[in-house]
Protein backbone atom coordinates (compact mmCIF):
# COMPACT_ATOMS: atom_id res chain seq x y z
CA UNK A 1 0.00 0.00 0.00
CA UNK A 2 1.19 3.67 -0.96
CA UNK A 3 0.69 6.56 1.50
CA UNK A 4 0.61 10.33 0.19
CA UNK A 5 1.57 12.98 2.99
CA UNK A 6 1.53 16.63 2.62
CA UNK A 7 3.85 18.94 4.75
CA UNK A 8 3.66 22.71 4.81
CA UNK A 9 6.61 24.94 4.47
CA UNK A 10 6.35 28.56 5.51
CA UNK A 11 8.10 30.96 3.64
CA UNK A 12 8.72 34.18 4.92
CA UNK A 13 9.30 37.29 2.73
CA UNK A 14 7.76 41.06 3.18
CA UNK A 15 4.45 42.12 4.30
CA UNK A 16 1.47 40.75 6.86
CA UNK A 17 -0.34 39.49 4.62
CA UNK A 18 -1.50 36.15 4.51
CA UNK A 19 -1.37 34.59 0.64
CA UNK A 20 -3.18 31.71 -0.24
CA UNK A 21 -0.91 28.66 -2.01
CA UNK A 22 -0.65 29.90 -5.49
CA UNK A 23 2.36 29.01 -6.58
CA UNK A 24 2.20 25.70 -5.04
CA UNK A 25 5.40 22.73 -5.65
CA UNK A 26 4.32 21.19 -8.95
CA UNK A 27 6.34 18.25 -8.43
CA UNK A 28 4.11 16.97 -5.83
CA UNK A 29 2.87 13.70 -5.10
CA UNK A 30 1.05 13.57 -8.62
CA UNK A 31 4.33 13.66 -10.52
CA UNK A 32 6.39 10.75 -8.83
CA UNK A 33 5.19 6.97 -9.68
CA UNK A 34 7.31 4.63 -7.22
CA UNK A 35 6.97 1.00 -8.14
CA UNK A 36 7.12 -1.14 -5.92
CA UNK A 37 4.63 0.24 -3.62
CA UNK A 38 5.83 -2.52 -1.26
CA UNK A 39 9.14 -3.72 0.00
CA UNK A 40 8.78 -6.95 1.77
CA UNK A 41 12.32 -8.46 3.00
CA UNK A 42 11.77 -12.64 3.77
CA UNK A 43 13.28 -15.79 3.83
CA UNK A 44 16.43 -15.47 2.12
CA UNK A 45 15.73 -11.99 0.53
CA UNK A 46 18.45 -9.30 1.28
CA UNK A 47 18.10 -7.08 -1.25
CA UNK A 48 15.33 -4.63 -3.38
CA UNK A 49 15.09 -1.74 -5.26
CA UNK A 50 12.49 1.20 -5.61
CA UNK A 51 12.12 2.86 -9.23
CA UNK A 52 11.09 6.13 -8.75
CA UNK A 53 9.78 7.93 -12.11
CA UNK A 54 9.31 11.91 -12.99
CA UNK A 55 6.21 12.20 -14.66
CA UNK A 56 6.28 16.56 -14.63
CA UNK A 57 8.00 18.74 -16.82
CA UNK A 58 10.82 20.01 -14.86
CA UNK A 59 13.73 18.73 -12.87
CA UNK A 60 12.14 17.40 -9.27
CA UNK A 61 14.34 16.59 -6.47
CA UNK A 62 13.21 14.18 -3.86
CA UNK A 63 14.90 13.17 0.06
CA UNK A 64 14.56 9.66 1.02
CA UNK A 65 14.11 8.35 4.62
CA UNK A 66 12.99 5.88 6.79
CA UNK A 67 10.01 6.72 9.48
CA UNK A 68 7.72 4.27 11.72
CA UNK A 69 3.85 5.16 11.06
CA UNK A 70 1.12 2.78 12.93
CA UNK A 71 -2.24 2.83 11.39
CA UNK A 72 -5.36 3.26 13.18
CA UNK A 73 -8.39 1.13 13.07
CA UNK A 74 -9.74 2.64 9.87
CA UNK A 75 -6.23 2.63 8.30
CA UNK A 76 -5.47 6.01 8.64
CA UNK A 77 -1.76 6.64 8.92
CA UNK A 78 0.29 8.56 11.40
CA UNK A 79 3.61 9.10 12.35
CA UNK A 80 5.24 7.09 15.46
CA UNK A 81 7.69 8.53 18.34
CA UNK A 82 11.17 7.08 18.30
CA UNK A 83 10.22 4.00 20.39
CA UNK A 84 8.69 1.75 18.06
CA UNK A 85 10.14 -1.74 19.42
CA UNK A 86 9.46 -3.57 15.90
CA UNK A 87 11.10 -0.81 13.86
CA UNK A 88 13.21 -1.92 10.68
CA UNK A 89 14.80 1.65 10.42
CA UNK A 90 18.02 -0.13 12.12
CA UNK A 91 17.86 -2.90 9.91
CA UNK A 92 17.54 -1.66 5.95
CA UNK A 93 20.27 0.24 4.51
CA UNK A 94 19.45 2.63 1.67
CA UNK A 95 20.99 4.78 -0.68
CA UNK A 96 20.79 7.53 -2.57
CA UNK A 97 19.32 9.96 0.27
CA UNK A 98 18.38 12.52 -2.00
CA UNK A 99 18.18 12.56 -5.71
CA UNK A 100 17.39 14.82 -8.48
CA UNK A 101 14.97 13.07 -11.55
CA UNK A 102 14.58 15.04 -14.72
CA UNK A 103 11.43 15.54 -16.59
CA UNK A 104 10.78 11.91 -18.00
CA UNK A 105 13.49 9.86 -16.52
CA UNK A 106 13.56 7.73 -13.91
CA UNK A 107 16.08 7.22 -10.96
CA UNK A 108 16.54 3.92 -8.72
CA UNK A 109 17.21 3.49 -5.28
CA UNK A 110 18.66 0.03 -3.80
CA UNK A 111 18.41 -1.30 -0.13
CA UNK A 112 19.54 -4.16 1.74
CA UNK A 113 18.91 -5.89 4.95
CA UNK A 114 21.21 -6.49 7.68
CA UNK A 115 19.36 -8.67 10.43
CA UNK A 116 20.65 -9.35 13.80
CA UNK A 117 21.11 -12.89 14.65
CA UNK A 118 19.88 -12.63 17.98
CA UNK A 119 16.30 -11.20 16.15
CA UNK A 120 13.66 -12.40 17.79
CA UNK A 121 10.56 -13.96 15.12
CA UNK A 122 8.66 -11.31 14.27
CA UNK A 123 7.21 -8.58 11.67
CA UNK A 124 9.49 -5.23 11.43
CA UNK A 125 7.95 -2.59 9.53
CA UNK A 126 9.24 1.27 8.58
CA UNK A 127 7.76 3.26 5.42
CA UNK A 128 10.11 4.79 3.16
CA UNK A 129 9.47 7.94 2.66
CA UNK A 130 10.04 10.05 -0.71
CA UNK A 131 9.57 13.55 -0.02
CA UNK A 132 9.59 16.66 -2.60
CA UNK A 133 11.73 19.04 -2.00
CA UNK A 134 11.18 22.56 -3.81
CA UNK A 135 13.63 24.94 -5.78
CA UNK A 136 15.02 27.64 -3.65
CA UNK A 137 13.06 30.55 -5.70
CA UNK A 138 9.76 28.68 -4.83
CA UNK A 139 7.61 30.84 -3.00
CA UNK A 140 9.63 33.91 -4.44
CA UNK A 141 7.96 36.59 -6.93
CA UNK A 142 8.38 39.47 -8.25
CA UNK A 143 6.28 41.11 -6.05
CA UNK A 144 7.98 39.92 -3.23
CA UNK A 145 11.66 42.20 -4.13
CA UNK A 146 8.79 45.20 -4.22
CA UNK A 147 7.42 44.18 -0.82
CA UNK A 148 11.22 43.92 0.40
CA UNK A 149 11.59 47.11 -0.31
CA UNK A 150 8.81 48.23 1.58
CA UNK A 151 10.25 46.72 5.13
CA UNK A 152 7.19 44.53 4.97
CA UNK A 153 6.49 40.83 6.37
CA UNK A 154 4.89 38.57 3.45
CA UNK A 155 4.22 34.81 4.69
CA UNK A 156 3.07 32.43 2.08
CA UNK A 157 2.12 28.68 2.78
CA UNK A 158 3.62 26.62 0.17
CA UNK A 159 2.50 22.30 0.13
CA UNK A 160 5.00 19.98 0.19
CA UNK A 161 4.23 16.56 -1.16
CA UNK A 162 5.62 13.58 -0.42
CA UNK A 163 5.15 9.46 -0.99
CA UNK A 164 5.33 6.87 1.47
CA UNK A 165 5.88 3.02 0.76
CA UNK A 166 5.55 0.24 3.96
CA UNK A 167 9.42 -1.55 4.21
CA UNK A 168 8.33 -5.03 5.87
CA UNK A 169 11.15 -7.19 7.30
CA UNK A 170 9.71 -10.78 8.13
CA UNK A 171 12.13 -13.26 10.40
CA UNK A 172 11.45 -16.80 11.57
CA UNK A 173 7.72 -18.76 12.69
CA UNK A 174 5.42 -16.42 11.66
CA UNK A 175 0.93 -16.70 10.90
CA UNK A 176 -1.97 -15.14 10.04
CA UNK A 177 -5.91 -15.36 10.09
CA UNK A 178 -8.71 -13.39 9.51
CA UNK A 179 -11.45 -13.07 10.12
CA UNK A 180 -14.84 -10.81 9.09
CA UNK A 181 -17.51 -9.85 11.17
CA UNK A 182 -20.24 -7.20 11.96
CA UNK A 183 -21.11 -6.77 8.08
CA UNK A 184 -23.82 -3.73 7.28
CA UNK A 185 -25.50 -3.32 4.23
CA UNK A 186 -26.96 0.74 3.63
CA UNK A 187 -28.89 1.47 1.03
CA UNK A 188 -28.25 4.63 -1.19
CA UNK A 189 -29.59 7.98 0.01
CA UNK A 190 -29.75 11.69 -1.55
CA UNK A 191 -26.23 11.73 0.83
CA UNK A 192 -24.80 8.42 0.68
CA UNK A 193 -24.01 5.74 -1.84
CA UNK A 194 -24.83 2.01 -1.64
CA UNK A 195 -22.06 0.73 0.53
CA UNK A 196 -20.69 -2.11 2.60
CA UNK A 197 -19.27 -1.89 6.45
CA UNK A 198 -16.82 -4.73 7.58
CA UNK A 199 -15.06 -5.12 10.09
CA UNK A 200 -11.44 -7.31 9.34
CA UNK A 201 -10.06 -9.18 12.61
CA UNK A 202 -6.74 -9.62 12.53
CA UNK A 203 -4.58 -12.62 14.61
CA UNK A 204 -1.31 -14.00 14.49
CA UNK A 205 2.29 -12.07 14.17
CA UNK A 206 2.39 -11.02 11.17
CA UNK A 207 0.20 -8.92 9.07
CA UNK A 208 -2.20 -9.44 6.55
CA UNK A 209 -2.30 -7.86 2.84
CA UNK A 210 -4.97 -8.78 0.43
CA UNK A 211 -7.88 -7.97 -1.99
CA UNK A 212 -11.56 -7.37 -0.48
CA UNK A 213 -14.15 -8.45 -2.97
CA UNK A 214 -18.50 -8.00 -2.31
CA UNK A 215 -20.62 -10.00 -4.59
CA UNK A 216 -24.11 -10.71 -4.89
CA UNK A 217 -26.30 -13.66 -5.61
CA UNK A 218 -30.14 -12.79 -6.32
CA UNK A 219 -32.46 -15.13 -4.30
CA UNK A 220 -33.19 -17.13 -7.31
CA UNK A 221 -30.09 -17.99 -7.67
CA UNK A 222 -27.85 -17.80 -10.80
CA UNK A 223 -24.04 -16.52 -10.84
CA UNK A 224 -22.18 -14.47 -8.50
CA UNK A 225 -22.15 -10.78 -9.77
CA UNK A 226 -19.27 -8.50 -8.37
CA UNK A 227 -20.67 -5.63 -6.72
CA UNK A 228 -17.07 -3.79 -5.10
CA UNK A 229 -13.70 -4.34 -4.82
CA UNK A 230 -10.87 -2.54 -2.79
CA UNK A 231 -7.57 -4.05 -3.67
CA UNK A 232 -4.20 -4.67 -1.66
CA UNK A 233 -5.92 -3.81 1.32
CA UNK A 234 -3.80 -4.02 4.55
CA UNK A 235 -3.93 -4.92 8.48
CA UNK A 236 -0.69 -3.88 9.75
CA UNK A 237 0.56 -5.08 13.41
CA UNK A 238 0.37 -4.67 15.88
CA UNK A 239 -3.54 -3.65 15.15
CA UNK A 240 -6.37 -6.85 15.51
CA UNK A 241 -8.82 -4.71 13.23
CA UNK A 242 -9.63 -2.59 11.04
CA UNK A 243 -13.37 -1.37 9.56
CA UNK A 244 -13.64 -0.80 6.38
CA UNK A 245 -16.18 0.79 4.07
CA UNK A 246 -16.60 0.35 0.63
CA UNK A 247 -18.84 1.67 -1.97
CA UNK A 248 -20.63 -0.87 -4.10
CA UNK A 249 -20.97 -0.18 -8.04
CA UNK A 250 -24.04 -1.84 -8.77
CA UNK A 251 -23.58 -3.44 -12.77
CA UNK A 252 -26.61 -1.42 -14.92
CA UNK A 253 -29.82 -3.45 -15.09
CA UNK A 254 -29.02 -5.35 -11.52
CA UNK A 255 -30.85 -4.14 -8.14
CA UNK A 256 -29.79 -5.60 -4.95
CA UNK A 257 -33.41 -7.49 -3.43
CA UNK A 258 -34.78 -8.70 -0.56
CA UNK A 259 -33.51 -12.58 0.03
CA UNK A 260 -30.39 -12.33 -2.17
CA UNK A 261 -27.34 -12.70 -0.43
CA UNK A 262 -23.97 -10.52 -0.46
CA UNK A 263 -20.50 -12.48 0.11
CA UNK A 264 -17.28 -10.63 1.32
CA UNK A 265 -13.96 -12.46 0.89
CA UNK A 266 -10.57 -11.51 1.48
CA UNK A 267 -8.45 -13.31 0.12
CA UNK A 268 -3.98 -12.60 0.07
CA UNK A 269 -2.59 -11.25 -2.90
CA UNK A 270 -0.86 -13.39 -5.57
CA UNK A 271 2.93 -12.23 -3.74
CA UNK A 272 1.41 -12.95 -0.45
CA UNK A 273 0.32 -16.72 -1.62
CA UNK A 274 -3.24 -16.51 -2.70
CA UNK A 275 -5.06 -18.02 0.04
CA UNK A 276 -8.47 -17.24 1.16
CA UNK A 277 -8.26 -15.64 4.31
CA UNK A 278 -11.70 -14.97 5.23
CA UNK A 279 -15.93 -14.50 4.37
CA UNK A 280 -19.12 -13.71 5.29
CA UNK A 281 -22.02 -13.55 3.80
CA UNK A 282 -25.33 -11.40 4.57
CA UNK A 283 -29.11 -11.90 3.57
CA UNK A 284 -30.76 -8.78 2.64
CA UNK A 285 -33.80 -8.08 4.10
């Protein structure tokens, strides 16, 4: 899973005025593709690398680090203090720590692992994170020398954009199961769409990555129709749940009636072994 995080950088030049962002960082989070969006370090593994790609038309520079985040129970993402105890940051090497990517090309970035062998079995995780760093004249104008000038204070907000990829480091016995529960159907309203609620109960060390699927079976049987979908989906540790809501898109022609039954799998990603990790089902009423 990829995180986008947006930072604000004051700058300060000449007047008390309080300017809105308009000459905003262009290359932002919508000009940098990083593939993988996932580093996961196992078994034998002791080496990746992270393509990252300049999709805007000027020269972008990026810094690279390595933070903890811990995601909350509906997989928002946050920052972590210093005393994360299954950290990777001391683990994974990196390097370059800051590179510049011109318009169109594409830069790479290589890490490898270094595990303790006294490492107790466990999950590590960090997130890499990719963070745009603007040109020095950003925030500068030509009306800003004239407001010099003039002895006065000018402070204009300026967004910073940056990407964020999960760096998992897996070592020794390590399981997972899931399992679904407290499933609510809503009907669409003038306010809301159609949409699932699920709850995803997480157990065992390590966490769980996968795609969520709803389909629907009319009471009268016939195939399965896919009604929604949220791919690579995650439940990080140490966290036993997370709720989930997703918006069903209904196929044209097909309404969702009393008796027929909706089905919610998740089920691990191809790279994660394939295997069905949990269901349930729900008779609309």
């Amino acid at each position: 899973m990829t995180n986008r995080i947006g930072l604000w950088l004051a700058f300060v030049t000449l007047s008390f005025t309080m300017l809105s962002a308009q000459n905003t960082f262009a290359q932002g989070a919508g000009d940098l593709v990083v593939t993988p969006t996932r580093i996961v370090f196992e078994n034998r593994t002791r080496s990746a690398q992270v393509t990252l790609a300049n999709r805007g038309s000027a020269t972008a520079t990026f810094r690279i680090s390595l933070i903890d985040m811990a995601m909350d129970d509906s997989g928002e993402m946050a920052t972590m203090p210093d005393t994360n105890p299954h950290s990777a940051t001391t683990m994974v090497r990196y390097a370059p720590r800051q590179i510049d990517i011109a318009p169109g090309a594409h830069q790479v970035v290589r890490l490898s692992l270094r595990k303790p062998a006294n490492l107790e079995d466990g999950e590590y995780r960090s997130h890499m994170f990719f963070r745009a760093v603007p040109p020095e004249s950003a925030g500068r104008s030509v009306t800003d020398e004239t407001d010099l000038q003039k002895n006065e204070l000018r402070i204009q907000l300026i967004p910073i954009f940056g990407v964020t990829i999960p760096v998992i480091v897996r070592n020794g016995k390590l399981t997972v199961n899931v399992g679904l529960s407290d499933m609510v159907h809503t009907p669409k309203t003038d306010k809301i769409p159609e949409h699932l609620e699920v709850v995803l109960k997480r157990g065992g060390n390590r966490s769980a990555f996968g795609d969520l699927v709803a389909t629907y079976q009319p009471a009268d049987g016939g195939q399965e129709i896919i009604v929604g979908r949220i791919s690579r989906i995650a439940v990080y540790t140490p966290n036993t749940k997370r709720h989930v809501f997703m918006t069903l898109q209904i196929p044209d022609g097909i309404t969702l009636k009393s008796a027929g039954k909706l089905r919610v799998t998740y089920r691990a990603t191809d790279a994660e072994g394939g295997a069905m990790l949990g269901e349930q089902s729900l008779t609309l009423k």
